[in-house]
Protein backbone atom coordinates (compact mmCIF):
# COMPACT_ATOMS: atom_id res chain seq x y z
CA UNK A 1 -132.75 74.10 58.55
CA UNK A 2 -133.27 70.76 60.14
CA UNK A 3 -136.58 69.17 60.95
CA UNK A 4 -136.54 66.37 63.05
CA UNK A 5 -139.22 63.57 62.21
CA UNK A 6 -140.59 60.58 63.53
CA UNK A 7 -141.52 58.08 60.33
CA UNK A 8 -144.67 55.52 61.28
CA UNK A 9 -144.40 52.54 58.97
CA UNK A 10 -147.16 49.81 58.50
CA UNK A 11 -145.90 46.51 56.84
CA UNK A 12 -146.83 42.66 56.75
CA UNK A 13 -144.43 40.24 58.17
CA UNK A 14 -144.07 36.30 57.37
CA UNK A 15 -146.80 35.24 60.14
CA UNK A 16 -149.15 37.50 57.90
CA UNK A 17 -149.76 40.27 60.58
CA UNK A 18 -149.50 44.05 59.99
CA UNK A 19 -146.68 45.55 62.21
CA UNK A 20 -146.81 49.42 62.78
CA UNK A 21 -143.29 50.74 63.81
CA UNK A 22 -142.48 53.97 64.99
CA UNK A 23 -138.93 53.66 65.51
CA UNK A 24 -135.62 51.71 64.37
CA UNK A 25 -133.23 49.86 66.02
CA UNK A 26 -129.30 51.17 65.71
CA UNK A 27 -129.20 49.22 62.94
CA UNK A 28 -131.98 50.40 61.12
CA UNK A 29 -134.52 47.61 61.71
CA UNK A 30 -138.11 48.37 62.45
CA UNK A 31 -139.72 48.11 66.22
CA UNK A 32 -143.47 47.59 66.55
CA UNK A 33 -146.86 46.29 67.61
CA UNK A 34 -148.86 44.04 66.03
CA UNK A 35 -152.47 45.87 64.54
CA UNK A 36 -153.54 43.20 62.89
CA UNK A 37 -152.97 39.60 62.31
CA UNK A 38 -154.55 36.98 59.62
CA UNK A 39 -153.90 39.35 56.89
CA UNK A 40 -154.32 37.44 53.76
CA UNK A 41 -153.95 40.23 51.02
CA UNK A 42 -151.70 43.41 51.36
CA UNK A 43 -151.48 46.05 48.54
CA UNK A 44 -149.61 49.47 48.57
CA UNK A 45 -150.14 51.90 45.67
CA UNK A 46 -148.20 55.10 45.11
CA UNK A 47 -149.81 58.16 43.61
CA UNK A 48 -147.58 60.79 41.98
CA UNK A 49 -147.88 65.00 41.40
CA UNK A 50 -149.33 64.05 37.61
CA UNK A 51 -151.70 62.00 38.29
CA UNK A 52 -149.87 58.68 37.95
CA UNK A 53 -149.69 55.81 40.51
CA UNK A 54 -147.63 52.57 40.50
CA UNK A 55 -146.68 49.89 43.14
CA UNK A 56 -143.09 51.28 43.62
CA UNK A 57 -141.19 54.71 42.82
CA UNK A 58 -138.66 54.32 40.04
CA UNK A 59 -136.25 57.36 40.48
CA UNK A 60 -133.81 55.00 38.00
CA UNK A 61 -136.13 55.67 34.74
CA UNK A 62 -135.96 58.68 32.28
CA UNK A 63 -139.66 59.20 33.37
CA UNK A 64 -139.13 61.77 36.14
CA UNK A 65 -142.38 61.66 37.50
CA UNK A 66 -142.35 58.84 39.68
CA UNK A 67 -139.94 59.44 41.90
CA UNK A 68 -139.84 59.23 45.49
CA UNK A 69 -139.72 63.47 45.79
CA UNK A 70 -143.00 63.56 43.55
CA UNK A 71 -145.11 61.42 45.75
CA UNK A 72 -147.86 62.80 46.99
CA UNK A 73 -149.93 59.68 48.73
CA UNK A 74 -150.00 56.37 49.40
CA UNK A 75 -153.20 54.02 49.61
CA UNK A 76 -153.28 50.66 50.99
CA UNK A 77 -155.95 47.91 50.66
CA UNK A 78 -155.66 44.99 52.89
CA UNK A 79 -157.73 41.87 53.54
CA UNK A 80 -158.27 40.52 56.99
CA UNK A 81 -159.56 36.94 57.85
CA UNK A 82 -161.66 36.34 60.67
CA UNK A 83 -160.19 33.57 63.37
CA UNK A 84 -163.30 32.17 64.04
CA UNK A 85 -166.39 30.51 61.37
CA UNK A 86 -169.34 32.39 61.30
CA UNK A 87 -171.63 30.46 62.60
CA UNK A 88 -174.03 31.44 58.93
CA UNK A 89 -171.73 30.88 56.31
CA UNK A 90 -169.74 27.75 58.09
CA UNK A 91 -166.74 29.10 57.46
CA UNK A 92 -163.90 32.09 58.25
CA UNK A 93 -165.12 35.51 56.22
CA UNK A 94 -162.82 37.78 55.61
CA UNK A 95 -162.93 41.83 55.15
CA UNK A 96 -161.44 44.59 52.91
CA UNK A 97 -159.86 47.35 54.56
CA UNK A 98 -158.75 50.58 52.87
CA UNK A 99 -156.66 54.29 53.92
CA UNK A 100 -155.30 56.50 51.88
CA UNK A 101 -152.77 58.65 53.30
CA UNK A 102 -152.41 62.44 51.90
CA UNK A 103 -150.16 63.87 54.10
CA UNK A 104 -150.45 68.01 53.83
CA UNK A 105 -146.80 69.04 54.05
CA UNK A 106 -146.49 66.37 50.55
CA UNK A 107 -149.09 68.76 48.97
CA UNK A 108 -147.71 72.17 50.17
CA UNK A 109 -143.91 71.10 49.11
CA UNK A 110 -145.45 70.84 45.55
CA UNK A 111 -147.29 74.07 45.31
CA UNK A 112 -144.53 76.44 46.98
């Protein structure tokens, strides 16, 4: 059977925003909207059906475990600058965001 799916992507480009893209251009590059901009720490973590998590999947290993069809959710943890000095501190803070993405089709797959 054939599913057809629409991917959402989040990533940080060179001017240190975070893009989310919804769709590709014909040749495969992402097309999006800016969310957020003075983004000044991005990090993705991948957590696996054992328990394990790691900054990439490694299907290439003998571990089987970490590969991309065992992943079962992502968190990301970025840091966002404020454009303006508080008028307190004297200078730009800054803020930690964090999701974690569990999709529930990732979960079923694993227990069917």
């Amino acid at each position: 059977s054939f599913q057809r799916i629409t991917p959402v992507m989040f990533y940080r480009d060179a001017q240190n925003r975070i893009i989310r893209s919804s769709r590709l251009t014909a040749g495969g590059e992402p097309v999006g909207e800016v969310v957020a901009e003075n983004v000044t720490a991005w990090t993705v973590w991948l957590f696996f059906a054992d328990g394990d998590s790691a900054r990439v999947a490694d299907p290439d290993v003998a571990d089987d475990t970490n590969d991309y069809d065992d992943l079962t959710s992502v968190k990301i943890v970025a840091t966002v600058r404020n454009s303006r000095a508080d008028r307190n501190l004297g200078a730009a803070g800054s803020r930690n965001f964090e999701w974690r993405y569990s999709p529930r089709n990732l979960a079923y797959e694993r227990n069917r």
